[in-house]
PDB file of N, CA and C in Angstrom:
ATOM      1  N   UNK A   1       6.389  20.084  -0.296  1.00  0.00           N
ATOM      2  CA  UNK A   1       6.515  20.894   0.903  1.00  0.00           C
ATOM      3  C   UNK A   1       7.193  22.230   0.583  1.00  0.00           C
ATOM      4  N   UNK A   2       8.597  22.450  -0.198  1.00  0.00           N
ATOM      5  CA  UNK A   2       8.732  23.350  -0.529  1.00  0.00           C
ATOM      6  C   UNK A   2       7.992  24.525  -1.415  1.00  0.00           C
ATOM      7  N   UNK A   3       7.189  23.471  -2.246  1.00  0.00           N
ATOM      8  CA  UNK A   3       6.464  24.416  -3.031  1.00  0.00           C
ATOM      9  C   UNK A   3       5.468  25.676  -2.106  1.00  0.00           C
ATOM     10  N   UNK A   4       4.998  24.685  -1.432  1.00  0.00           N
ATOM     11  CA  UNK A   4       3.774  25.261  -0.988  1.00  0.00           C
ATOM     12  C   UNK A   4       4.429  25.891   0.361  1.00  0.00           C
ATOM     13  N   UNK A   5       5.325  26.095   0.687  1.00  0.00           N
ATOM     14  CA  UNK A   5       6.276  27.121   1.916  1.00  0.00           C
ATOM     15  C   UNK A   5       6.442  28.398   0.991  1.00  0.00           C
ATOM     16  N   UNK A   6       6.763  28.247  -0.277  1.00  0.00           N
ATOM     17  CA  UNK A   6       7.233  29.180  -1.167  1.00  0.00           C
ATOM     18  C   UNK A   6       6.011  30.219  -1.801  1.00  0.00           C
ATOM     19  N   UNK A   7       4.930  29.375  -1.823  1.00  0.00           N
ATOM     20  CA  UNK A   7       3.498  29.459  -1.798  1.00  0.00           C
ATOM     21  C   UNK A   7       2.968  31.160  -0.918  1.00  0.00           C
ATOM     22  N   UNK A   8       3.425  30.449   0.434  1.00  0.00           N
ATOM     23  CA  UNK A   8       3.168  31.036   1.609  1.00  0.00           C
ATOM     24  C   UNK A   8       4.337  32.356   1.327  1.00  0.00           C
ATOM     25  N   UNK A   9       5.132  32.221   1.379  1.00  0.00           N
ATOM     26  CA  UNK A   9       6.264  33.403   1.350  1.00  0.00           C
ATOM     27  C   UNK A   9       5.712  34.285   0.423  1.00  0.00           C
ATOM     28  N   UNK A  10       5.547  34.231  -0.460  1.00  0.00           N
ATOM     29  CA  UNK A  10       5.095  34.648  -1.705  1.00  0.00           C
ATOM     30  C   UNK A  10       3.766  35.477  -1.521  1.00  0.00           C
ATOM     31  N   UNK A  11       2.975  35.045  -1.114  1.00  0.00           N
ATOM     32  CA  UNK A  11       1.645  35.359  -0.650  1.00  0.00           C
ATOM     33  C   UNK A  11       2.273  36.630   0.559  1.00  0.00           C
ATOM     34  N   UNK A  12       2.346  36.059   1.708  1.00  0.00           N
ATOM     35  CA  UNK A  12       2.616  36.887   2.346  1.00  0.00           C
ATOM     36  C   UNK A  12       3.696  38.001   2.307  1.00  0.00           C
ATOM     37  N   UNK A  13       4.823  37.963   1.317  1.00  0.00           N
ATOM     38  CA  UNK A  13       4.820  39.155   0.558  1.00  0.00           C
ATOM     39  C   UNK A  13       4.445  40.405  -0.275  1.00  0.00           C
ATOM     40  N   UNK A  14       3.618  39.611  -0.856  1.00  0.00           N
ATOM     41  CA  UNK A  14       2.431  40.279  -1.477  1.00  0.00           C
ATOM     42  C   UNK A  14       1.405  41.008  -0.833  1.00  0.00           C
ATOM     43  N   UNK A  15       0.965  40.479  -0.190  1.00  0.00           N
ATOM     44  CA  UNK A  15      -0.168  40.971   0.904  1.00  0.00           C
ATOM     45  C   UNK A  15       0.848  41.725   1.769  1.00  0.00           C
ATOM     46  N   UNK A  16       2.336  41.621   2.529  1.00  0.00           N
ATOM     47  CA  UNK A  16       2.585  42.738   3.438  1.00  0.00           C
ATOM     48  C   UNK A  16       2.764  43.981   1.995  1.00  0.00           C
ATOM     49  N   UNK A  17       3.485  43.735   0.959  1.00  0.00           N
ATOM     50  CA  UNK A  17       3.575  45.287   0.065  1.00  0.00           C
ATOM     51  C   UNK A  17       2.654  45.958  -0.204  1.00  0.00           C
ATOM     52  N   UNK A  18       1.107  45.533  -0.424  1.00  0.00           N
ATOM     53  CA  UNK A  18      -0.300  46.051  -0.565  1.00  0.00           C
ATOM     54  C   UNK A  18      -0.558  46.279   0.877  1.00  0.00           C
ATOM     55  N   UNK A  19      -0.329  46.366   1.822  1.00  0.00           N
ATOM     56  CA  UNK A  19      -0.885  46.572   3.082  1.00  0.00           C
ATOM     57  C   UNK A  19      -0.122  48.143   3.666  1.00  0.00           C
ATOM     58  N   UNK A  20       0.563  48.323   3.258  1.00  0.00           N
ATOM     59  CA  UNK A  20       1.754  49.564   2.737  1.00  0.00           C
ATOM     60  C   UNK A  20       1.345  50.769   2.101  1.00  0.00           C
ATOM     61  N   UNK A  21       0.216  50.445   1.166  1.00  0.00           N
ATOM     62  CA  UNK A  21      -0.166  51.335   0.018  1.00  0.00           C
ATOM     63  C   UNK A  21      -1.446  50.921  -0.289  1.00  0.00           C
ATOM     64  N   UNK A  22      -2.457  51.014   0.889  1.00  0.00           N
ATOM     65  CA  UNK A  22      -3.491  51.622   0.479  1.00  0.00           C
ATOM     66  C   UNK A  22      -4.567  52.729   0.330  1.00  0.00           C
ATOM     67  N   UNK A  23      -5.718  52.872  -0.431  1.00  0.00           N
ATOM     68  CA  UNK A  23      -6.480  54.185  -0.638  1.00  0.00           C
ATOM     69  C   UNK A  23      -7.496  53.647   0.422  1.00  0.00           C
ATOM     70  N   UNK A  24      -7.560  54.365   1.275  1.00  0.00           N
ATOM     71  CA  UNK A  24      -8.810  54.582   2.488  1.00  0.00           C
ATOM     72  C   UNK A  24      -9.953  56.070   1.809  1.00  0.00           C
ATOM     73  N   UNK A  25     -10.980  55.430   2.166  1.00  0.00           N
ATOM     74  CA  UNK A  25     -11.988  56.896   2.445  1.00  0.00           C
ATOM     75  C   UNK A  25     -11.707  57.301   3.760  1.00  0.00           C
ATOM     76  N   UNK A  26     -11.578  59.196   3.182  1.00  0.00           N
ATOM     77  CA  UNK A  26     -11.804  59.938   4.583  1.00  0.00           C
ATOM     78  C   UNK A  26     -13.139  60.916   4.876  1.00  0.00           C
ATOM     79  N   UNK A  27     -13.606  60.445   5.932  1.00  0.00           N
ATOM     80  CA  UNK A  27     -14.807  61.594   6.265  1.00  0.00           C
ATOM     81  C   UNK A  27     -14.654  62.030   7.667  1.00  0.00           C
ATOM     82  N   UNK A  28     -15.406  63.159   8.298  1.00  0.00           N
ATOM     83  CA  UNK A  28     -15.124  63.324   9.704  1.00  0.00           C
ATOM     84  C   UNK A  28     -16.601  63.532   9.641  1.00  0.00           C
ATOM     85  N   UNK A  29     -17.633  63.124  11.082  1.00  0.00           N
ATOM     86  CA  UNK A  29     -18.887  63.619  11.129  1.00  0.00           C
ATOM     87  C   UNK A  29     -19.596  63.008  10.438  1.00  0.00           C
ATOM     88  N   UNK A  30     -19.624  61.880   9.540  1.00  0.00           N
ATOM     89  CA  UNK A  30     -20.228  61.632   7.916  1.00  0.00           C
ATOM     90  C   UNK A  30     -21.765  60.699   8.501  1.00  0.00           C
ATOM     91  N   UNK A  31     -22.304  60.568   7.834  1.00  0.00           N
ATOM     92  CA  UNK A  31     -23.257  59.264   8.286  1.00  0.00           C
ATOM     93  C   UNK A  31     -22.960  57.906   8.090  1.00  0.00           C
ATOM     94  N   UNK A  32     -23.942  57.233   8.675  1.00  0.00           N
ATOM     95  CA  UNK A  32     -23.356  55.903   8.773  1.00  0.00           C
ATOM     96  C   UNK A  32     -23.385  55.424   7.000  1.00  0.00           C
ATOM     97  N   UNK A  33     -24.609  55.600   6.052  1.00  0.00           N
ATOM     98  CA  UNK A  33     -24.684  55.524   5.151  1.00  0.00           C
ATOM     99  C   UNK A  33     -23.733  56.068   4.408  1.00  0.00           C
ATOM    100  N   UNK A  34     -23.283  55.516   3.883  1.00  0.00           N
ATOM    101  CA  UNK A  34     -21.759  55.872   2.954  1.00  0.00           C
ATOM    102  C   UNK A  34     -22.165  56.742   1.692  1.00  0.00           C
ATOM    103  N   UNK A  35     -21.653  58.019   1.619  1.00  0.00           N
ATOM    104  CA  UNK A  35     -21.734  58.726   0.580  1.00  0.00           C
ATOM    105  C   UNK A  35     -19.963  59.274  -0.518  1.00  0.00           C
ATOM    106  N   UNK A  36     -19.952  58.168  -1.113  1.00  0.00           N
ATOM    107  CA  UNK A  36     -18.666  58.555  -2.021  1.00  0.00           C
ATOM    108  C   UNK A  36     -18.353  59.978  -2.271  1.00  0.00           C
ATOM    109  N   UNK A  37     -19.642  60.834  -2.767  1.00  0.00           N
ATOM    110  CA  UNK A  37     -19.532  62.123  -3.180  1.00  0.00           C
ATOM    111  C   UNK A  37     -18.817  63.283  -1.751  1.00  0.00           C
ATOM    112  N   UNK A  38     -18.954  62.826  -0.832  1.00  0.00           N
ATOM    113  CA  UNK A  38     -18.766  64.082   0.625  1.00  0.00           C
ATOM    114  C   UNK A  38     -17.771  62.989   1.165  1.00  0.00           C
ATOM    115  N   UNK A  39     -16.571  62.101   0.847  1.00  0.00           N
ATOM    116  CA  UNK A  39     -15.410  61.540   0.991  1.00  0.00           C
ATOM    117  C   UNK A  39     -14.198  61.654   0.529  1.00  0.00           C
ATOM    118  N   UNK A  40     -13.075  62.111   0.910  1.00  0.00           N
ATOM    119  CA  UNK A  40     -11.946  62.712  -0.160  1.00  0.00           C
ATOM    120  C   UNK A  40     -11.224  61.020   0.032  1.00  0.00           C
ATOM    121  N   UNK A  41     -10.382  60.539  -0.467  1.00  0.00           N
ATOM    122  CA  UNK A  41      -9.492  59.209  -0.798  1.00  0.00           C
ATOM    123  C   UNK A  41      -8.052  59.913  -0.040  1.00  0.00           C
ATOM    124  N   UNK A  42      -7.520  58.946   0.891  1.00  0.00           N
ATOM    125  CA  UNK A  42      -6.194  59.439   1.106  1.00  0.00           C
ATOM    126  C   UNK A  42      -5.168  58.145   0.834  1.00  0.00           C
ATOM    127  N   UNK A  43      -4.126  58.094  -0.175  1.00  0.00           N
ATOM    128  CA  UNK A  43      -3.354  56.798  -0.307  1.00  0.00           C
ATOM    129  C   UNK A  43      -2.557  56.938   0.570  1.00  0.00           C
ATOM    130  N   UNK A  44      -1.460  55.664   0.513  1.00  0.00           N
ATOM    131  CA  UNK A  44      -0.605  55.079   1.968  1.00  0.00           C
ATOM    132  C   UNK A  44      -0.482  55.035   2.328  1.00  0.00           C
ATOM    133  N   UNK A  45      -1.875  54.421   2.676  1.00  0.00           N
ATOM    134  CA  UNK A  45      -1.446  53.749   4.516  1.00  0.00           C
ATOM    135  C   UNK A  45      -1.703  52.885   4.762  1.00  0.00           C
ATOM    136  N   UNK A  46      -1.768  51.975   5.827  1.00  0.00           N
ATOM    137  CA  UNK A  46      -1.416  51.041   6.514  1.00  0.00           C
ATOM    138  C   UNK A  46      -2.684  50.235   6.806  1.00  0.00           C
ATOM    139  N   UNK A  47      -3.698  51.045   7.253  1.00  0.00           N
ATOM    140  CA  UNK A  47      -4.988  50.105   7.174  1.00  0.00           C
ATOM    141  C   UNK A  47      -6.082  51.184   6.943  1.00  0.00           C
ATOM    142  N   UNK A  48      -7.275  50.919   6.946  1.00  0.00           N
ATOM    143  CA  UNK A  48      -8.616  51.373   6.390  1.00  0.00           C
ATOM    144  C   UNK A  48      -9.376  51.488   8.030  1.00  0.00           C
ATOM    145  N   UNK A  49     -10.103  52.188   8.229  1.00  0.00           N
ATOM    146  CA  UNK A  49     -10.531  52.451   9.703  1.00  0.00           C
ATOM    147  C   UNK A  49     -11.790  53.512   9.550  1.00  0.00           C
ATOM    148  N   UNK A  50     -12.776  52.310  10.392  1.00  0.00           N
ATOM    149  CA  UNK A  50     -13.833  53.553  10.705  1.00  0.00           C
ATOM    150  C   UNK A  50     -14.334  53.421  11.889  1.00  0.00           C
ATOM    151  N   UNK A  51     -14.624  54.596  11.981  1.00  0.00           N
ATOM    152  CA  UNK A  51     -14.958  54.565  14.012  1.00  0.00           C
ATOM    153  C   UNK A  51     -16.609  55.116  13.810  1.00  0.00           C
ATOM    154  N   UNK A  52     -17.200  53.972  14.750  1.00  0.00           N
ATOM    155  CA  UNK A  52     -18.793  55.060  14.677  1.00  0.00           C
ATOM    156  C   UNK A  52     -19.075  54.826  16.508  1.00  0.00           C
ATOM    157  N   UNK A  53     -19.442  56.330  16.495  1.00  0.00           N
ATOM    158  CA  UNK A  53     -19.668  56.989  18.258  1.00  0.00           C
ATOM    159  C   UNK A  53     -21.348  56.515  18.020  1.00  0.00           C
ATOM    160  N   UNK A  54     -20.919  56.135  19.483  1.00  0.00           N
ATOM    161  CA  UNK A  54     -22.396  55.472  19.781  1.00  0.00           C
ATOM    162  C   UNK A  54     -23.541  56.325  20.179  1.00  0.00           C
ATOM    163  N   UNK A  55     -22.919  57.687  20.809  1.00  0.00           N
ATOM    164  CA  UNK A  55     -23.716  58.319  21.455  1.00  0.00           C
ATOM    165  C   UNK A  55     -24.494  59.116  19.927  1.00  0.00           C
ATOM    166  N   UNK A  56     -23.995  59.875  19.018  1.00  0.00           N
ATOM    167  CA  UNK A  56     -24.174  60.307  18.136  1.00  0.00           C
ATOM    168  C   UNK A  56     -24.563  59.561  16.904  1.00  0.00           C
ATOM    169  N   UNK A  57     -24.304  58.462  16.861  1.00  0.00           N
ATOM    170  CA  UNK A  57     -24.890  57.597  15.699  1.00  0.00           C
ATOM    171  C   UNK A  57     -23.752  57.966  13.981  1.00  0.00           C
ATOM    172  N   UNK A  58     -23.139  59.154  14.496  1.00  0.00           N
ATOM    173  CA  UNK A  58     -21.808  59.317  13.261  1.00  0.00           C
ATOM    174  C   UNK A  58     -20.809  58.447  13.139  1.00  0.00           C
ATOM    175  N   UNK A  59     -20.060  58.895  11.657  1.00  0.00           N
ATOM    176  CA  UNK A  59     -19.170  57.938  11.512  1.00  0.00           C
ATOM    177  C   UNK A  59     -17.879  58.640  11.481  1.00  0.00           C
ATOM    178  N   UNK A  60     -16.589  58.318  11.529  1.00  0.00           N
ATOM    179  CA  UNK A  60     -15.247  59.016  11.377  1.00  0.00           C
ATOM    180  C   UNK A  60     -14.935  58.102  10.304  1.00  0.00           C
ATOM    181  N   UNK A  61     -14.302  57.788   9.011  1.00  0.00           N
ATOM    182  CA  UNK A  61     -13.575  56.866   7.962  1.00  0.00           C
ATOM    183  C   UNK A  61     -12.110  57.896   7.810  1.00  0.00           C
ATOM    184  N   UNK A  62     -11.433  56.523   8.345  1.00  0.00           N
ATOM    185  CA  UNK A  62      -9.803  57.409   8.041  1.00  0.00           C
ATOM    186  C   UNK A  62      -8.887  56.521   7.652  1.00  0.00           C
ATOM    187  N   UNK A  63      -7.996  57.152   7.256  1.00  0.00           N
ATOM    188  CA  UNK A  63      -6.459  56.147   7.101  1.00  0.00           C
ATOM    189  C   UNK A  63      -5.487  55.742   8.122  1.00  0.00           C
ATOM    190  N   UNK A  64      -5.309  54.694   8.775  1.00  0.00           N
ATOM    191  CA  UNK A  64      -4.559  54.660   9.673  1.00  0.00           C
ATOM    192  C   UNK A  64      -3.092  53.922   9.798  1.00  0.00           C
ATOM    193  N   UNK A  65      -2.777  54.564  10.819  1.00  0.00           N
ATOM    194  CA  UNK A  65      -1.147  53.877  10.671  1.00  0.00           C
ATOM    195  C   UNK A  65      -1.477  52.686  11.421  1.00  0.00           C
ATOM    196  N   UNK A  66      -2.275  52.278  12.254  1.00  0.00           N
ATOM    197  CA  UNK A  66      -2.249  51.315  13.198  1.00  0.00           C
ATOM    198  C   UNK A  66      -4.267  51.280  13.479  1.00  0.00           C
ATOM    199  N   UNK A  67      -4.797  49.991  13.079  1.00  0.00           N
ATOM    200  CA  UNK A  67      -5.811  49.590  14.105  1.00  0.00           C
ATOM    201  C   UNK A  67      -6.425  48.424  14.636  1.00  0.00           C
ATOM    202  N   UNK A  68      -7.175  48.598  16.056  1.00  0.00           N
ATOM    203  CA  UNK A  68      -7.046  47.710  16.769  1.00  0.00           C
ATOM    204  C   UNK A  68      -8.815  47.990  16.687  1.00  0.00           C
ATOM    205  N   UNK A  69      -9.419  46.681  16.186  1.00  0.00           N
ATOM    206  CA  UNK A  69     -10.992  46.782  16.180  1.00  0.00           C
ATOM    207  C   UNK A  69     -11.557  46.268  17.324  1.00  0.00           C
ATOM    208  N   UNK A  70     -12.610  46.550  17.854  1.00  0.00           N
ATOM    209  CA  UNK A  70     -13.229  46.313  18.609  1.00  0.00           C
ATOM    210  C   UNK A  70     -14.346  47.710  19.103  1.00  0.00           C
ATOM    211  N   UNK A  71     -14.355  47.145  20.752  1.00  0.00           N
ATOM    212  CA  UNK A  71     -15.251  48.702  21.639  1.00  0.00           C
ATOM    213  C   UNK A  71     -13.941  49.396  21.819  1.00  0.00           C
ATOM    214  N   UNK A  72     -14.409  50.857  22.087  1.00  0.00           N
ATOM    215  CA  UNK A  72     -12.761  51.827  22.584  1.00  0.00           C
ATOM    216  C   UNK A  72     -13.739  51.273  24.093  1.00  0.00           C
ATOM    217  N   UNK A  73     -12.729  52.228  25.139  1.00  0.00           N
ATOM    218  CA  UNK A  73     -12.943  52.430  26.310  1.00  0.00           C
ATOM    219  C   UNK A  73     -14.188  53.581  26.521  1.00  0.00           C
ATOM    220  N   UNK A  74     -14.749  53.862  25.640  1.00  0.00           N
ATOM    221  CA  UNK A  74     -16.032  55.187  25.567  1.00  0.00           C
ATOM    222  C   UNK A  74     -17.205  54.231  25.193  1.00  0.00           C
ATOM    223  N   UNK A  75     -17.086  53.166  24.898  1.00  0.00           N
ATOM    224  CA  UNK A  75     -18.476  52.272  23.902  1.00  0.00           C
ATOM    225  C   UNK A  75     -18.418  52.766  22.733  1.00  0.00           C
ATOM    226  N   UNK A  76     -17.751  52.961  21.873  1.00  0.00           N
ATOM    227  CA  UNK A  76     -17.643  53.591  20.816  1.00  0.00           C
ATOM    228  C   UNK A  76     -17.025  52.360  19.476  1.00  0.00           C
ATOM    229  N   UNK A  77     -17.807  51.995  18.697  1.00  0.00           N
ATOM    230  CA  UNK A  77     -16.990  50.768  17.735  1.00  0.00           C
ATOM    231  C   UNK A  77     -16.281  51.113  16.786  1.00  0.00           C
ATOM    232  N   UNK A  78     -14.904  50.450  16.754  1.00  0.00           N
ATOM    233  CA  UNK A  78     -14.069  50.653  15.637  1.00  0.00           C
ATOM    234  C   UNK A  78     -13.697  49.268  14.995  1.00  0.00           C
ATOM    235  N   UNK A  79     -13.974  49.426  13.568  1.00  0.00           N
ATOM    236  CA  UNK A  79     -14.120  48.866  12.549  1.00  0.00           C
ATOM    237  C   UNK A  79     -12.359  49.124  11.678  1.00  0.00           C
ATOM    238  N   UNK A  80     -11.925  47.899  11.404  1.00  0.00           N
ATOM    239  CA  UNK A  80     -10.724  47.933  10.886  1.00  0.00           C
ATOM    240  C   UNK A  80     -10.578  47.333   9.240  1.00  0.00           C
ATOM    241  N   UNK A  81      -9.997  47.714   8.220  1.00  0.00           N
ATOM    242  CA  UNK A  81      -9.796  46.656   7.159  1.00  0.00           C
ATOM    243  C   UNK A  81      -8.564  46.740   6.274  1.00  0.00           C
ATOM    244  N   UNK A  82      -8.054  45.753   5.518  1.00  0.00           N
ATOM    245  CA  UNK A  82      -6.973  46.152   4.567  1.00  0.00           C
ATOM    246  C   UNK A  82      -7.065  46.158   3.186  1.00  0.00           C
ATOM    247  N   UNK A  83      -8.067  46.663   2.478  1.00  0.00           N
ATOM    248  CA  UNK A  83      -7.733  46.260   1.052  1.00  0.00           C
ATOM    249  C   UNK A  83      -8.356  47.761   0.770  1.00  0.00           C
ATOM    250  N   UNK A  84      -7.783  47.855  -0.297  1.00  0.00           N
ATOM    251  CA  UNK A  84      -8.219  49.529  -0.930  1.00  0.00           C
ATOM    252  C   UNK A  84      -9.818  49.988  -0.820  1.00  0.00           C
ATOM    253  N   UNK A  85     -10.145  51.068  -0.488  1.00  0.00           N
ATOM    254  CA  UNK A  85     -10.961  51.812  -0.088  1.00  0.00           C
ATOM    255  C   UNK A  85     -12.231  50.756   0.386  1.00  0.00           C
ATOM    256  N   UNK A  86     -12.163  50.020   1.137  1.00  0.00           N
ATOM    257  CA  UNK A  86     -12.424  49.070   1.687  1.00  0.00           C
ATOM    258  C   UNK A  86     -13.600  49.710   3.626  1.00  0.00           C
ATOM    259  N   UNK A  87     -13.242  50.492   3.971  1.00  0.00           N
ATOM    260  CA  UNK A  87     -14.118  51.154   4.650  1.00  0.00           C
ATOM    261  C   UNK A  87     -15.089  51.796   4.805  1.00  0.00           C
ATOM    262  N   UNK A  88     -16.193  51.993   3.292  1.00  0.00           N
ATOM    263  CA  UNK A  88     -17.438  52.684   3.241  1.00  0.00           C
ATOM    264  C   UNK A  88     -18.410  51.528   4.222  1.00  0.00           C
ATOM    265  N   UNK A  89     -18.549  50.449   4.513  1.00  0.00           N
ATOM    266  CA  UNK A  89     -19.738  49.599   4.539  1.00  0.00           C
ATOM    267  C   UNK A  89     -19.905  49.996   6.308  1.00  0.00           C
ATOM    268  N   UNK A  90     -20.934  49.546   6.455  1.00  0.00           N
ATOM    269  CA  UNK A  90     -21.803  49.567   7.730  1.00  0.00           C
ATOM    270  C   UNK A  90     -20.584  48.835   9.003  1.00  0.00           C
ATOM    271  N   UNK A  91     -20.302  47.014   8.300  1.00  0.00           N
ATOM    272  CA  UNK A  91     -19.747  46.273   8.903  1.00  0.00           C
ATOM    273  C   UNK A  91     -18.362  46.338   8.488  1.00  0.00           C
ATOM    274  N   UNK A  92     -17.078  46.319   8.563  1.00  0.00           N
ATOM    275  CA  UNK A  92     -15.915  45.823   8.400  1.00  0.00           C
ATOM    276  C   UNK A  92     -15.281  44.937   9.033  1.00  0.00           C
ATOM    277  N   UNK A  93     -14.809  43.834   8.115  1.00  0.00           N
ATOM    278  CA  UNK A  93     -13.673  42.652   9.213  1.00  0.00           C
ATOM    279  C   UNK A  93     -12.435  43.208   8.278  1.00  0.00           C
ATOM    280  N   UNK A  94     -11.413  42.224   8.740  1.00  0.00           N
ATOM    281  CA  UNK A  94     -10.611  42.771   8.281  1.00  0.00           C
ATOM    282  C   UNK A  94      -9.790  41.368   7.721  1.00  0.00           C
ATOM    283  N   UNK A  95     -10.080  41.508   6.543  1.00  0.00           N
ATOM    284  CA  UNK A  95      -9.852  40.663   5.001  1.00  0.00           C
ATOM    285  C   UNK A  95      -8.744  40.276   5.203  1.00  0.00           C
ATOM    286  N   UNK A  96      -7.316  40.196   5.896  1.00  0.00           N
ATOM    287  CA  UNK A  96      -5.999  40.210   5.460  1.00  0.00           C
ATOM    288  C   UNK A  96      -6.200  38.661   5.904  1.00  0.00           C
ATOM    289  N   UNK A  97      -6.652  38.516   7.410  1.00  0.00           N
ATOM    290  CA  UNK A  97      -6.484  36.951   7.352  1.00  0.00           C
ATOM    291  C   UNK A  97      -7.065  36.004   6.479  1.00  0.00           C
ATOM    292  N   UNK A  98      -8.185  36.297   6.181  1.00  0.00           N
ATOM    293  CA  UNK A  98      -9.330  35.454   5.055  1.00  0.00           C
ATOM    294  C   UNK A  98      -8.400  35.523   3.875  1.00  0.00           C
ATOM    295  N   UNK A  99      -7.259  36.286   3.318  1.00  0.00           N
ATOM    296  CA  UNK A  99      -6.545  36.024   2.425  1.00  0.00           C
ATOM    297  C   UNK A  99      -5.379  35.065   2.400  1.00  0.00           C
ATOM    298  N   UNK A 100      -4.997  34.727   4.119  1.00  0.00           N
ATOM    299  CA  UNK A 100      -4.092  33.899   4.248  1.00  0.00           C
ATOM    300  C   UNK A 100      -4.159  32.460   4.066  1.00  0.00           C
ATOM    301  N   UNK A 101      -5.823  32.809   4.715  1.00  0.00           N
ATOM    302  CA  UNK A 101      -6.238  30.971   5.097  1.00  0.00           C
ATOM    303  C   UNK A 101      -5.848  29.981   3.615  1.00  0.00           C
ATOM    304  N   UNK A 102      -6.472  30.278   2.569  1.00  0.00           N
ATOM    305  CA  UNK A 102      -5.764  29.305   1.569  1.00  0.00           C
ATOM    306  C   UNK A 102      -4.504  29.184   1.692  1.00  0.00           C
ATOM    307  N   UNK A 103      -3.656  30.244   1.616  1.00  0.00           N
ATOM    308  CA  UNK A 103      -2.153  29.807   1.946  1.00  0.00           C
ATOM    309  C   UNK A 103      -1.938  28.452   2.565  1.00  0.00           C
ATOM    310  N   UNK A 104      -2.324  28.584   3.857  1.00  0.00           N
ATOM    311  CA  UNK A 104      -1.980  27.850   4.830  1.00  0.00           C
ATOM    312  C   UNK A 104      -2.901  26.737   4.595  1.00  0.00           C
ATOM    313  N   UNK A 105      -3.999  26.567   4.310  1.00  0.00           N
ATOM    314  CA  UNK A 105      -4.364  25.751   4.172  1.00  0.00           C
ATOM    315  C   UNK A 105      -3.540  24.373   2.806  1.00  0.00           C
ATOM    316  N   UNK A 106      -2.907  25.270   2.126  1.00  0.00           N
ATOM    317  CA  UNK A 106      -1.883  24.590   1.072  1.00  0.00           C
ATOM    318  C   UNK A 106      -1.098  23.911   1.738  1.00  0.00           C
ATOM    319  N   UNK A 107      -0.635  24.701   2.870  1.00  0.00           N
ATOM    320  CA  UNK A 107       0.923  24.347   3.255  1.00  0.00           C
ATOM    321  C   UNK A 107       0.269  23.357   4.090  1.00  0.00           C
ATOM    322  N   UNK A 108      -0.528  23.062   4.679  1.00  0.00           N
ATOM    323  CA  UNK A 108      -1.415  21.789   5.676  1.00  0.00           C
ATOM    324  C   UNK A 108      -1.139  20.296   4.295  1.00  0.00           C
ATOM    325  N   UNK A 109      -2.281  20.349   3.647  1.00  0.00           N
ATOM    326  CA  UNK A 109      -2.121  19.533   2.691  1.00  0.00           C
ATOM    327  C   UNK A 109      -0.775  19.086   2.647  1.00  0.00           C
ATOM    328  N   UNK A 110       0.332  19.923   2.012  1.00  0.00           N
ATOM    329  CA  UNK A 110       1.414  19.700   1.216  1.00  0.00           C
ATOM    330  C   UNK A 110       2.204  18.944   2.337  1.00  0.00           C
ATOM    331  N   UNK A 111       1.799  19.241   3.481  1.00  0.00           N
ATOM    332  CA  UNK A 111       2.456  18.850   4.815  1.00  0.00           C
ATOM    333  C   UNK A 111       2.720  17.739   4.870  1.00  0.00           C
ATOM    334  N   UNK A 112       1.387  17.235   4.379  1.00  0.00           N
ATOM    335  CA  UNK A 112       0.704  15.669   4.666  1.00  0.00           C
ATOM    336  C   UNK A 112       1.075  14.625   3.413  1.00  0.00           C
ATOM    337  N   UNK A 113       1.590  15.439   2.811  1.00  0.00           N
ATOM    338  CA  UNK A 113       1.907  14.607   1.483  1.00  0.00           C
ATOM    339  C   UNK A 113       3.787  13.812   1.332  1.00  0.00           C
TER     340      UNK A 113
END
């Protein structure tokens, strides 16, 4: 039980110090199709974020201090993620929990033992 608490601490240390310091792509206006070459990289920040306006079919890719994915209040979708330059793709989820689940899934097991 301890191990696998320590497991978890550990992990989720790790993952909050990388969540701190990452490289996002930035574009303003860009297309949905991701072009590396017409994207500058901005490091530390907090999460990876791309917004695409519905009316226009463009994309915004930025660095953010804070995001909340879903529709805005315009119909407009924003796409959230955490791992380094992690925001070119069409779709984004946002990886941080899919990194936890083994954790926890340890600490379940170890529970039971």
């Amino acid at each position: 039980m301890r191990f696998a608490l320590l497991l978890l601490v550990l992990g989720a240390v790790t993952l909050s110090a990388n969540a701190f310091n990452l490289d996002c792509y930035n574009c303003t206006s860009c297309s949905e199709t991701f072009d590396r070459n017409k994207s500058r990289v901005f490091s530390g920040c907090n999460a990876c974020a791309k917004y695409k306006y519905t009316g226009t079919g463009t994309v915004d890719r930025f660095c953010a201090s804070y995001c909340n994915p879903g529709i805005d209040r315009y119909g407009n979708e924003v796409y959230c993620c955490s791992t380094d330059l992690c925001n070119f793709g069409e779709r984004l989820g946002s990886l941080f929990w899919l990194l936890l689940l083994p954790a926890a899934a340890v600490a379940a097991i170890s529970s039971r033992l």
